[in-house]
N, C-alpha and C. Protein backbone atom coordinates (compact mmCIF):
# COMPACT_ATOMS: atom_id res chain seq x y z
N UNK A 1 79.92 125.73 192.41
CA UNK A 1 81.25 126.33 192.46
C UNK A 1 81.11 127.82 192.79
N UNK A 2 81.90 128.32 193.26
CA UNK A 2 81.47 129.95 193.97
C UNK A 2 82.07 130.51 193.40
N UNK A 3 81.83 131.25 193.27
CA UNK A 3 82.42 132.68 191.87
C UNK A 3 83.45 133.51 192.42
N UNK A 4 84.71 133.22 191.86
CA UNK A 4 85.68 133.67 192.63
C UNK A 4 85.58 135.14 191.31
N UNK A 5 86.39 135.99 191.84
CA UNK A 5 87.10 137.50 191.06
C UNK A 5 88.33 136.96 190.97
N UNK A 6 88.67 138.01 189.71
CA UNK A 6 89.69 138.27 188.56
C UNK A 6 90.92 137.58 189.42
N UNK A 7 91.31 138.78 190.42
CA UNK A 7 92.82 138.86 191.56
C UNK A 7 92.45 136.73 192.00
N UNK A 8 91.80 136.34 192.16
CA UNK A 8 91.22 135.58 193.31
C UNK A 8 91.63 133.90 191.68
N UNK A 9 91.20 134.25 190.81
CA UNK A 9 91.90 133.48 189.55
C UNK A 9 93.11 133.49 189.60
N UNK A 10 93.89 134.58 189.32
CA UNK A 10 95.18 134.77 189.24
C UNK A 10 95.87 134.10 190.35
N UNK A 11 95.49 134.27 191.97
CA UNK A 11 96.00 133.66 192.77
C UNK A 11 95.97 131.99 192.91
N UNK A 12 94.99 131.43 192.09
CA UNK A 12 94.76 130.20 191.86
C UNK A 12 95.51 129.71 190.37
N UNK A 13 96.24 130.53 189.82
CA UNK A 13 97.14 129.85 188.47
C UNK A 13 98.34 130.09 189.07
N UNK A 14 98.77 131.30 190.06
CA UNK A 14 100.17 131.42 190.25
C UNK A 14 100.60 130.03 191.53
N UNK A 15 99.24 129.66 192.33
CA UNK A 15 99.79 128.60 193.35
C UNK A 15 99.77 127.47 192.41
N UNK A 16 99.19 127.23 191.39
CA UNK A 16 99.12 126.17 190.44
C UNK A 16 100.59 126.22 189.85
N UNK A 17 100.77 127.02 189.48
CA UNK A 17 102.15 127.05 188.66
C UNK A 17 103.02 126.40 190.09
N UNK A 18 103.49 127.37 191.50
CA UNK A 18 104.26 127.35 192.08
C UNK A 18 104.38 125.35 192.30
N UNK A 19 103.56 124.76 192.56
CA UNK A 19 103.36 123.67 192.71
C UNK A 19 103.43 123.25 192.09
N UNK A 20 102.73 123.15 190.72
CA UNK A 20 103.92 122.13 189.40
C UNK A 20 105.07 122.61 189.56
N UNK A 21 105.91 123.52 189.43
CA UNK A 21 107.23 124.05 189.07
C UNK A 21 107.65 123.42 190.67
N UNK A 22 107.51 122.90 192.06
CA UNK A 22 108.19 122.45 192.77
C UNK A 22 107.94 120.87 192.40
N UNK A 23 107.34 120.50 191.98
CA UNK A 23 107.16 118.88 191.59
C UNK A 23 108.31 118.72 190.32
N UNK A 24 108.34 120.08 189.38
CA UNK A 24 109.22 119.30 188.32
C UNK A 24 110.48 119.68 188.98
N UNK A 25 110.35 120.61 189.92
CA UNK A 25 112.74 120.31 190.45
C UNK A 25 113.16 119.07 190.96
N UNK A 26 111.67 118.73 191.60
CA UNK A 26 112.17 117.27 192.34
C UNK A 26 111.92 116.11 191.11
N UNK A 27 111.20 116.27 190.34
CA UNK A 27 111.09 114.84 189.21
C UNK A 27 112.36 114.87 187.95
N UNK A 28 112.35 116.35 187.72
CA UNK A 28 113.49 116.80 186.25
C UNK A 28 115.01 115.89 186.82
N UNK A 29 115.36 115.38 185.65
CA UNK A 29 116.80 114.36 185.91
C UNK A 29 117.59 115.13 185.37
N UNK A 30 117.71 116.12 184.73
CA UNK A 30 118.98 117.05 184.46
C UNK A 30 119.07 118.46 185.69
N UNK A 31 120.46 118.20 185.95
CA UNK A 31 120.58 119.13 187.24
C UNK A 31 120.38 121.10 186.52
N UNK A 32 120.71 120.78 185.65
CA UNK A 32 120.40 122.38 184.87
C UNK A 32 118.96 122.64 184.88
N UNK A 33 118.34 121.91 184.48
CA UNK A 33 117.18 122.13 183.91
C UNK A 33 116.67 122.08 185.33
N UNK A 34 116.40 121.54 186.36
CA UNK A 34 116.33 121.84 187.76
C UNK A 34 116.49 123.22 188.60
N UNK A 35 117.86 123.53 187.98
CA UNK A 35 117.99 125.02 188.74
C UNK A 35 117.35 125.80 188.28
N UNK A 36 117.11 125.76 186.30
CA UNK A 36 116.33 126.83 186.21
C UNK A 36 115.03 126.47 186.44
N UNK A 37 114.32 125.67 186.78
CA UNK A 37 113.20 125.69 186.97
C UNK A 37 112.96 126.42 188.18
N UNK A 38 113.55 126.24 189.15
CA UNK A 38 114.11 126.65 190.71
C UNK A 38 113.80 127.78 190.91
N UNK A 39 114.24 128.48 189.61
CA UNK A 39 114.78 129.88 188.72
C UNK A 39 113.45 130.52 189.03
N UNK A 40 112.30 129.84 188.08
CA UNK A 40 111.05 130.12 187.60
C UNK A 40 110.02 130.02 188.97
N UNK A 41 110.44 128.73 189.33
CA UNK A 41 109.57 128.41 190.83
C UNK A 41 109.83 129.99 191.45
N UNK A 42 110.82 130.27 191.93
CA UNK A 42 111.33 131.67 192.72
C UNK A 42 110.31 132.54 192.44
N UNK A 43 110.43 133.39 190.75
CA UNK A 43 109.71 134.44 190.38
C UNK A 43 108.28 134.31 190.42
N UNK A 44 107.46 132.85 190.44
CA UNK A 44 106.52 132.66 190.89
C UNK A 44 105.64 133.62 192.21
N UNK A 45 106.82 132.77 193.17
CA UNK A 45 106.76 133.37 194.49
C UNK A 45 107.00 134.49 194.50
N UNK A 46 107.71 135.10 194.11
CA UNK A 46 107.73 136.77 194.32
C UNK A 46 106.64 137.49 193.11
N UNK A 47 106.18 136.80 192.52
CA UNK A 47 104.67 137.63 191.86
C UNK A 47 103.51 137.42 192.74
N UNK A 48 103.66 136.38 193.62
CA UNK A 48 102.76 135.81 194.90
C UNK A 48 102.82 137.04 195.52
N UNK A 49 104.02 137.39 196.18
CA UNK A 49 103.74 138.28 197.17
C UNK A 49 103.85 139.40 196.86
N UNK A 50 103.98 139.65 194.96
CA UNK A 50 103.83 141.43 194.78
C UNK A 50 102.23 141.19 194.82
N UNK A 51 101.52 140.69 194.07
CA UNK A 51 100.26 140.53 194.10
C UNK A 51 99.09 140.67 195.67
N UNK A 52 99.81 140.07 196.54
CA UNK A 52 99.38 140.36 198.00
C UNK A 52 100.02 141.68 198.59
N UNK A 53 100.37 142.58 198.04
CA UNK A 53 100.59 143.90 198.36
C UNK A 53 101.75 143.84 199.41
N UNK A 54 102.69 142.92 198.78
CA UNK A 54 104.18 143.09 199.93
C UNK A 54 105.56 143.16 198.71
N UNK A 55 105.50 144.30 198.27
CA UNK A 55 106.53 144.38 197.20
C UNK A 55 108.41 144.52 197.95
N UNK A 56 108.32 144.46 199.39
CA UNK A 56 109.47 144.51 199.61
C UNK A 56 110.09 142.89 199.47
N UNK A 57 108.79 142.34 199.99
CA UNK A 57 109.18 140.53 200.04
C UNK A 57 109.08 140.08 199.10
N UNK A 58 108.35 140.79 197.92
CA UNK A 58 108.68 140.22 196.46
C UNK A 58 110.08 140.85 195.69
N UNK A 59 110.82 141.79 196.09
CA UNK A 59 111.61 142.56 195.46
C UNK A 59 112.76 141.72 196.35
N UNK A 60 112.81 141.16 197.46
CA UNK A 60 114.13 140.28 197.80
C UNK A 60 113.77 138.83 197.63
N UNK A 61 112.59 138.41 197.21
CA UNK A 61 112.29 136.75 196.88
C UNK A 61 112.93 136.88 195.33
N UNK A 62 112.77 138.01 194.27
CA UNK A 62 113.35 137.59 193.25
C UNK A 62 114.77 138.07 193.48
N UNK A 63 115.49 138.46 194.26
CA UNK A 63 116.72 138.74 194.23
C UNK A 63 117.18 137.75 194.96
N UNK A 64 117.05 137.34 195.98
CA UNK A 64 117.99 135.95 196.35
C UNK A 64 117.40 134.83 195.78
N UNK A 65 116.01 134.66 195.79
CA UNK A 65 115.64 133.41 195.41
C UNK A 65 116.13 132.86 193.98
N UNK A 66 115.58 133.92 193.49
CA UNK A 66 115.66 133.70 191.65
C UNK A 66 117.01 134.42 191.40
N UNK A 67 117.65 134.72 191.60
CA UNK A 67 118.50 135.68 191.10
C UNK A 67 120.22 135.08 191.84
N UNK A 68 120.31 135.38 192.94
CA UNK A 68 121.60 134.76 193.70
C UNK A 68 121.59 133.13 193.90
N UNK A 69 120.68 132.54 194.41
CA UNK A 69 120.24 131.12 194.50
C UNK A 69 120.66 130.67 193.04
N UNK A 70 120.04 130.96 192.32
CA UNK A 70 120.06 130.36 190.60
C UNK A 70 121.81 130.65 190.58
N UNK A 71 122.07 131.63 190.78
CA UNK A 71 123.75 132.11 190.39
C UNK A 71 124.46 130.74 190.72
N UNK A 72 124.16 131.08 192.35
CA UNK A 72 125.00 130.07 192.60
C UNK A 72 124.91 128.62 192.65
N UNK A 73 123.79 127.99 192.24
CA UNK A 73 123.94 126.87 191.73
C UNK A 73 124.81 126.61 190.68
N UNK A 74 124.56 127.41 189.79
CA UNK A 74 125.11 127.10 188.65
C UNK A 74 126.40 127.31 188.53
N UNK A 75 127.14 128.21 189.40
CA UNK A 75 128.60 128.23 190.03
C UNK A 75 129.03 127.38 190.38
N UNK A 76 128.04 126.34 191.43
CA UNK A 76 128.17 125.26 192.00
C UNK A 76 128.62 123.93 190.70
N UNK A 77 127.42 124.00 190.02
CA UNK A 77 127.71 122.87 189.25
C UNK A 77 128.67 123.22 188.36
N UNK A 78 129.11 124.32 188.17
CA UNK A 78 130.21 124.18 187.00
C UNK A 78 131.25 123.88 187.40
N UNK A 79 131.85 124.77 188.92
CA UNK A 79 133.11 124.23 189.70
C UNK A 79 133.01 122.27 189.66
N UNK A 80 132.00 121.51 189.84
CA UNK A 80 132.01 120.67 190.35
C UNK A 80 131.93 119.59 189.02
N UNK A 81 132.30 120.34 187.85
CA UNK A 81 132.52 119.86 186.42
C UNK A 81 131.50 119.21 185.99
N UNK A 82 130.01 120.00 186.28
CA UNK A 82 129.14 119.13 185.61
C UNK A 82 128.36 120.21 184.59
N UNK A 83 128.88 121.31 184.45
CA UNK A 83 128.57 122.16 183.18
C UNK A 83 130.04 122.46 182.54
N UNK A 84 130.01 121.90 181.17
CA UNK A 84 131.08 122.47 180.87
C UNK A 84 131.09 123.95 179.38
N UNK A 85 131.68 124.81 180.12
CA UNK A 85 131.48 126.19 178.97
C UNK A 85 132.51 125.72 178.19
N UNK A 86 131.76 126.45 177.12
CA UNK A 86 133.03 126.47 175.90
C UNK A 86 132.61 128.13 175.31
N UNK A 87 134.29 128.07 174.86
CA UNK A 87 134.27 129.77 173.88
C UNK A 87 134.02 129.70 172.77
N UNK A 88 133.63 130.37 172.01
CA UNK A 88 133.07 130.57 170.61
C UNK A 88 133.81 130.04 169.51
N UNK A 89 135.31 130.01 169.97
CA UNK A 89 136.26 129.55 168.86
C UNK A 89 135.75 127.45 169.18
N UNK A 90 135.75 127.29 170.57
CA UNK A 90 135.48 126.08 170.30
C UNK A 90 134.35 125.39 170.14
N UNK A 91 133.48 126.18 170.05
CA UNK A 91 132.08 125.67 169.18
C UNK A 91 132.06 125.44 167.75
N UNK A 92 133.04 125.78 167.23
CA UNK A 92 133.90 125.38 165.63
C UNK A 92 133.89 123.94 165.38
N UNK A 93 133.42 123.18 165.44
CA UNK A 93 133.72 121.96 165.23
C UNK A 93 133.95 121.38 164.06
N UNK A 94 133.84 122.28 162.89
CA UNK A 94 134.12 122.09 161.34
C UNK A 94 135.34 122.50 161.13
N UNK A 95 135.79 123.03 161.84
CA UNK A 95 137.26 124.14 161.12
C UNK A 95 138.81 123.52 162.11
């Protein structure tokens, strides 16, 4: 096995992560738990490419990817009545 350095590890847990975290959006059966993973997959990728010395493409991978993308899913699914919010008074379910 060849002796990789420190940076050269790190780049081998963050593609590890990125790749489980795209296997569980496509396997996870709850659509929430999907986006945020989506969420996580994203910031992955943009520690990918702060780490490769491109902080502009990591500073807009977590802003649309992780950041607007995630938004608007979850905009998505709520318009489309599959998250439903409740207010604090109706989390009361005793009173």
């Amino acid at each position: 096995m060849p002796h990789l350095t420190l940076m050269q590890w790190v780049y081998v847990f963050l593609a590890a992560a990125l790749v489980l975290g795209s296997v569980a959006v496509v396997v996870v059966e709850d659509l929430l738990s999907a986006v945020i993973v989506e969420g996580v997959v994203s910031l992955h990728a943009a520690l990918i490419f702060l780490f490769m010395s491109s902080a502009d493409v990591a500073m807009t991978q977590a802003v649309v990817g992780a950041g607007l993308s995630t938004a608007v899913f979850l905009w998505i699914l709520s318009r489309a009545g599959y998250l439903k919010w409740r207010s604090p008074e109706q989390g009361k379910e005793g009173e």
